[in-house]
Protein backbone atom coordinates (compact mmCIF):
# COMPACT_ATOMS: atom_id res chain seq x y z
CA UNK A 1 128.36 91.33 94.74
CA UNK A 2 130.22 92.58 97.88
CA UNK A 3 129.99 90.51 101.02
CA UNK A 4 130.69 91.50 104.75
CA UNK A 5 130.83 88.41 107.18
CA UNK A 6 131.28 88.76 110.57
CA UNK A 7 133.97 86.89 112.11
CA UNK A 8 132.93 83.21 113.08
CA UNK A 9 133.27 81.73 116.61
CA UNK A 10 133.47 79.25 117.99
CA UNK A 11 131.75 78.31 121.36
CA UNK A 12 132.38 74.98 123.11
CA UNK A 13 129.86 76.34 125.97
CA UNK A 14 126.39 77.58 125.31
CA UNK A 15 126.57 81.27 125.06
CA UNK A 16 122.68 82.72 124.47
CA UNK A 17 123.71 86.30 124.50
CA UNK A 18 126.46 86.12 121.85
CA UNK A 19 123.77 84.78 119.21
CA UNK A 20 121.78 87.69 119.23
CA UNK A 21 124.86 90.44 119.57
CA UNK A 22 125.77 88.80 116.30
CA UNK A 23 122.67 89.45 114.86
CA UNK A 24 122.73 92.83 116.41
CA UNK A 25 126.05 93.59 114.72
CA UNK A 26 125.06 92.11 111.48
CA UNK A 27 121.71 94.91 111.13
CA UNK A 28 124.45 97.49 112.59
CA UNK A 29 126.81 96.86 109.78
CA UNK A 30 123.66 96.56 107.19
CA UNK A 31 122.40 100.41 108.58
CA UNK A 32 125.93 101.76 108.49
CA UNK A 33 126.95 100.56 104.86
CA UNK A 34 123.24 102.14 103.57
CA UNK A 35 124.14 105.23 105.53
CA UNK A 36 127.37 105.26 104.36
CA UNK A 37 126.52 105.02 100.42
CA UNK A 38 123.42 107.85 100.98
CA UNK A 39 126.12 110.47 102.41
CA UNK A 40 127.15 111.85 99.06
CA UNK A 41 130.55 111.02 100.06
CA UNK A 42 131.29 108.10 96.85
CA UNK A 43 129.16 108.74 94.11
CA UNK A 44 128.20 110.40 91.56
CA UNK A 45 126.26 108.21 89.72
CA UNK A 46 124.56 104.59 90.63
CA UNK A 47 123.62 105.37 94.05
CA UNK A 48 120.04 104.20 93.82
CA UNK A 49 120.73 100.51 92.93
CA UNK A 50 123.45 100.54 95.02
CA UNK A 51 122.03 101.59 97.87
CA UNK A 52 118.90 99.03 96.65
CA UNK A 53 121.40 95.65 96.65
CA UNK A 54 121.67 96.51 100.61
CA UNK A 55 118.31 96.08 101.09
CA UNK A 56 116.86 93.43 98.81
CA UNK A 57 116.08 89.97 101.53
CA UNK A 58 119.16 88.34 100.50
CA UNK A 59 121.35 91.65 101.54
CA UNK A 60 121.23 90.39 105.51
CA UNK A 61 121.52 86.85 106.23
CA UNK A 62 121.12 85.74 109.77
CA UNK A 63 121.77 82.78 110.52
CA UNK A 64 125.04 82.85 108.06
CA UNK A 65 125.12 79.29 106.30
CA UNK A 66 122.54 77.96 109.21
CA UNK A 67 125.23 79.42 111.64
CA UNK A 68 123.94 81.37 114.81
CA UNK A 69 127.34 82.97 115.56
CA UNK A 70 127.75 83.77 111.82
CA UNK A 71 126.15 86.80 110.28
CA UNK A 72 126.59 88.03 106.57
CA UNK A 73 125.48 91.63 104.85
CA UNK A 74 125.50 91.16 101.08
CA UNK A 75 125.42 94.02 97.86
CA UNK A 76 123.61 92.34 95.61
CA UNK A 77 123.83 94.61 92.75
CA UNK A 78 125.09 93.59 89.94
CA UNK A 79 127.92 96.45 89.52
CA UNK A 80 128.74 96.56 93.42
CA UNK A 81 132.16 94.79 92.74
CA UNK A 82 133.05 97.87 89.88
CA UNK A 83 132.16 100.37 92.62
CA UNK A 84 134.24 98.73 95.17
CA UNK A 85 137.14 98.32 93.20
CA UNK A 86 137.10 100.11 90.24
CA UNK A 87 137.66 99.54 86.55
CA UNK A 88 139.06 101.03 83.26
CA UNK A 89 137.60 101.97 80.71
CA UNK A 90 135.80 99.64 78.44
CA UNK A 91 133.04 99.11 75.40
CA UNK A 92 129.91 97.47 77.23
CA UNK A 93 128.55 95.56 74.77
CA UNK A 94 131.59 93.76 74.52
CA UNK A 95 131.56 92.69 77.24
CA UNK A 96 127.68 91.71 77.78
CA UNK A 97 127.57 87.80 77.15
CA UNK A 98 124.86 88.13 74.76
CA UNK A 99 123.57 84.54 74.06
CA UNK A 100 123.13 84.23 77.68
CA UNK A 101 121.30 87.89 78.86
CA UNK A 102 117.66 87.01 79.85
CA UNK A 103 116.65 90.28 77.95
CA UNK A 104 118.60 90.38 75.18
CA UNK A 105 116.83 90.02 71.80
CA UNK A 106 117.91 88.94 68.08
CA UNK A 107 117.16 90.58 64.86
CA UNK A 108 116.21 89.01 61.92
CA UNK A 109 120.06 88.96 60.86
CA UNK A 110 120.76 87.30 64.18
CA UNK A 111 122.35 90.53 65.75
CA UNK A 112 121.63 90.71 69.61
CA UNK A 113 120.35 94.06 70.71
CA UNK A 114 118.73 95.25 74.09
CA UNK A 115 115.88 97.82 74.96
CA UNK A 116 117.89 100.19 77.26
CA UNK A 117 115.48 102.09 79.92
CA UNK A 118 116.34 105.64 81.33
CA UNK A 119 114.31 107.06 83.92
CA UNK A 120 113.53 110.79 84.70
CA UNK A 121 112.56 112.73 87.73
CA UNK A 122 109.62 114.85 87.88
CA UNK A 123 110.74 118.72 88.12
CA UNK A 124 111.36 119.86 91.35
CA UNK A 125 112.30 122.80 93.25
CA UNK A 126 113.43 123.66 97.08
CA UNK A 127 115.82 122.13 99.29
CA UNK A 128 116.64 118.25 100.12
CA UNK A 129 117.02 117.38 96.67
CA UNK A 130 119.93 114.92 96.32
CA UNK A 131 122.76 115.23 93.71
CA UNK A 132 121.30 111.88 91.69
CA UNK A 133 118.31 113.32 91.59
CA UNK A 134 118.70 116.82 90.33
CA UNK A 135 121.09 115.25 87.49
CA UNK A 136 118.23 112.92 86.23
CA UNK A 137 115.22 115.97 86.85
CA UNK A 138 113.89 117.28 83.85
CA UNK A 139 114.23 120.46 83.29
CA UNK A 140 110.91 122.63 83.97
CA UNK A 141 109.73 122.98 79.84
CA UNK A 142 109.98 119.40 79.13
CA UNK A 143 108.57 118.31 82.20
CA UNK A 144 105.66 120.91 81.91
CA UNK A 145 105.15 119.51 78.26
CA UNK A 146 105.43 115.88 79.08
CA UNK A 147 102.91 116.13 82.57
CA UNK A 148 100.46 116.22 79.40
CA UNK A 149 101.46 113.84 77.17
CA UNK A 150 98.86 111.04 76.64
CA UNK A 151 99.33 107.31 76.60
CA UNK A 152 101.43 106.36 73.49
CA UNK A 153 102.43 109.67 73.12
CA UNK A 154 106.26 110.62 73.58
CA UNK A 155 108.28 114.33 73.15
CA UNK A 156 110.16 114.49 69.50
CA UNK A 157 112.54 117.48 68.53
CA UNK A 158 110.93 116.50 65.20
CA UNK A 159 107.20 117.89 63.88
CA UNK A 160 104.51 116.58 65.72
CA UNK A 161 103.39 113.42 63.45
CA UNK A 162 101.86 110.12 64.81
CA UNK A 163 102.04 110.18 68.24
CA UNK A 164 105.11 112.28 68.15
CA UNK A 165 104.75 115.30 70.35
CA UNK A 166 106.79 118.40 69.17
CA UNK A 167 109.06 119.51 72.42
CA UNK A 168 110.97 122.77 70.68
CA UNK A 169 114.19 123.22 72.40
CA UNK A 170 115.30 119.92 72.59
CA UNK A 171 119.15 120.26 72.01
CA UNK A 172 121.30 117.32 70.90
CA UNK A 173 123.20 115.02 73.63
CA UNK A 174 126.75 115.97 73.54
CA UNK A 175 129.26 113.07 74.82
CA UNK A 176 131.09 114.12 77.92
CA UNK A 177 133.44 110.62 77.26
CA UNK A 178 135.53 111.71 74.20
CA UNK A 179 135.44 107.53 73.15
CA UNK A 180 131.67 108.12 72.66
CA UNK A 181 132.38 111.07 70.47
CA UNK A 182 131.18 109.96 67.10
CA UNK A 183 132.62 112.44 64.29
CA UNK A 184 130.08 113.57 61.55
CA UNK A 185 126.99 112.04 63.82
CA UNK A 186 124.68 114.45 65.69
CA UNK A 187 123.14 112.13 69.10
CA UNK A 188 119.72 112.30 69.81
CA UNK A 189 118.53 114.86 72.95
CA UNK A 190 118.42 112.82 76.48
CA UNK A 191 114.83 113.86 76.06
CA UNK A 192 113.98 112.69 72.69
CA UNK A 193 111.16 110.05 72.59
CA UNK A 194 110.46 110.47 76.43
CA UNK A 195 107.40 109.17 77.19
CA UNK A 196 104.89 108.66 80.77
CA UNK A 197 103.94 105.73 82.20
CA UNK A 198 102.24 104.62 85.08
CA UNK A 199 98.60 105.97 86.99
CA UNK A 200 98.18 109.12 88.87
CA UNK A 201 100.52 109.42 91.72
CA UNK A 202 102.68 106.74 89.61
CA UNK A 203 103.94 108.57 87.36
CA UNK A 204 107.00 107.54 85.77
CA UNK A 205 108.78 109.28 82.76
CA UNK A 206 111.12 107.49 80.56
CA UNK A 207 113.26 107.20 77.49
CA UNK A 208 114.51 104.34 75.63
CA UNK A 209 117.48 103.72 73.75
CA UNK A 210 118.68 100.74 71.80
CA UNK A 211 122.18 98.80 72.63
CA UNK A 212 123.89 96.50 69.69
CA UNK A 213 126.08 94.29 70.27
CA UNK A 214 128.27 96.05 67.79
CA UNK A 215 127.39 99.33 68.66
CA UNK A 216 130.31 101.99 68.49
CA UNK A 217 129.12 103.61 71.27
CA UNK A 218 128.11 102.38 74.64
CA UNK A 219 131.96 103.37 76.00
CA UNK A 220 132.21 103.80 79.63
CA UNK A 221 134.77 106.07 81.13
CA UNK A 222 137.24 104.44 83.59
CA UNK A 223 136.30 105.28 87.52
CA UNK A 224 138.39 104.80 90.56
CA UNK A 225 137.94 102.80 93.25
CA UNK A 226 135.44 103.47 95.93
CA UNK A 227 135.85 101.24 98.90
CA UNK A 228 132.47 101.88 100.80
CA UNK A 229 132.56 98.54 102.33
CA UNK A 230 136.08 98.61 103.66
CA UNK A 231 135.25 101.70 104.99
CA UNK A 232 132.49 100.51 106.94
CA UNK A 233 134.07 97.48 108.21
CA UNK A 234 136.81 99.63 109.49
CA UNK A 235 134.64 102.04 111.27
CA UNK A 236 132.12 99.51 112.78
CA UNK A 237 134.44 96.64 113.89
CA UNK A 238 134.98 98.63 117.74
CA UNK A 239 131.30 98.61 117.70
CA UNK A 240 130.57 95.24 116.86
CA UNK A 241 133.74 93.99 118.94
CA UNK A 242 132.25 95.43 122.11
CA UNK A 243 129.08 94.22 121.20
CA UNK A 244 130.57 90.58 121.23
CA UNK A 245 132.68 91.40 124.10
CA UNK A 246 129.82 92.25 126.43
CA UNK A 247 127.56 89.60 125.45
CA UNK A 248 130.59 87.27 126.25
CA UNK A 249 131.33 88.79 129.47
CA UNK A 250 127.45 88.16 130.58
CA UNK A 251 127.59 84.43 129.34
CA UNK A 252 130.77 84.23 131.16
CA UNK A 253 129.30 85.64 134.33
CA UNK A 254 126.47 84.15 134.05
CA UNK A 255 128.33 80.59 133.78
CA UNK A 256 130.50 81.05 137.33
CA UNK A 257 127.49 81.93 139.16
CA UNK A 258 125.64 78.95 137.83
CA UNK A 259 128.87 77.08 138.91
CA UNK A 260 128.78 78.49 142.60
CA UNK A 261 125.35 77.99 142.72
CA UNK A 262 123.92 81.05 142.15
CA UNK A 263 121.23 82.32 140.02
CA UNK A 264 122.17 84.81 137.54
């Protein structure tokens, strides 16, 4: 979780203009940061739920802590705080506090495991087609093959058997993270076991994959630190300051004339 507040103040004299420029400036920062993590400029990877913990109703809170002059734009997603300010590498299911993951389940042996889901795009071709997208697009055969899967049914590189589906050209998923490189073991495709979900217009395609808590895999390569926040604060804060500085200057005018006896 990341959290932008705007600066608290403290009025001794009613100010009704100031209330809403904070609000104002709050939405401002909200629209900037979302902007900001759509350009293409940070990522790579992850920009979907990022971009999602800006706009879940806890991501803008107005009033801040039942503060009018407080505002407060929140990323609630989960890995916000490793985007913002990197990590190293590590093993993630060490570091997963099993006992305590909502949907995390136990084997017989009383090993804790998790259902991993991976989503895939529909095929797609012409412009405005982001980088996350084309990297998680299937590529035309499989999605031509998998459009007519049935319900149960899911894409094998194996013979068709069950309610496997044969998919030929499948090729095996070759580690790009040399810790993940397993030698003597041959992964899985991306593709293998893909199956559709969802009603017409719905349509979701998806593979699963299975995550031990002493799996030897599961290693996730160290990223640097991508300060989208700070970024925003730093470009916004003129903005918002001269929101707050007008809105003061017409409370502020406002109050003399009332003292003179005038109407604003």
């Amino acid at each position: 979780m990341i959290v932008v507040t705007l600066p608290t103040i403290q009025a001794q004299h009613p100010l009704p203009s100031v209330p809403e420029a904070i609000r104002q400036g709050g939405l401002l920062l909200q629209a900037a940061w979302v902007t900001q993590a759509q350009s293409g400029q940070w990522f790579s990877a992850n920009t979907g739920t990022y971009v999602r913990g800006l706009q879940t109703t806890d991501s803008y809170q107005y009033p801040a802590h039942g503060n009018p002059l407080a505002a407060l734009v929140v990323n609630t997603a989960p890995h916000a705080r490793l985007i913002e300010e990197g990590h190293g590498g590590f093993h993630l299911p060490s570091r997963i506090p099993w006992a305590t993951t909502r949907k995390a389940r136990r084997t017989k042996r009383g090993r804790w495991y998790l259902i991993i889901p991976f989503r895939h795009g529909a095929h797609r071709t012409g412009t405005g087609i982001t980088g996350q997208a084309q990297r998680t697009m299937l590529p035309r055969p499989v999605y031509a093959r998998a459009r007519r899967l049935q319900p149960g049914q899911h894409l094998t590189a194996h013979v068709s058997a069950g309610r496997g589906v044969h998919m030929p050209g499948l090729t095996p998923y070759r580690p790009a993270y040399a810790p993940n490189i397993r030698p003597h073991y041959t992964h899985a495709s991306i593709h293998e076991g893909l199956s559709k979900r969802g009603a017409r217009g719905h349509t979701q395609y998806l593979t699963f994959r299975t995550m031990r808590q002493d799996s030897p895999g599961w290693h996730i390569p160290p990223q640097a630190p991508r300060p989208i926040a700070h970024w925003v604060v730093r470009q916004q804060t003129p903005v918002v300051a001269q929101l707050l500085v007008d809105a003061a200057t017409r409370d502020v005018q406002a109050a003399l004339l009332r003292q003179l006896g005038r109407t604003p």
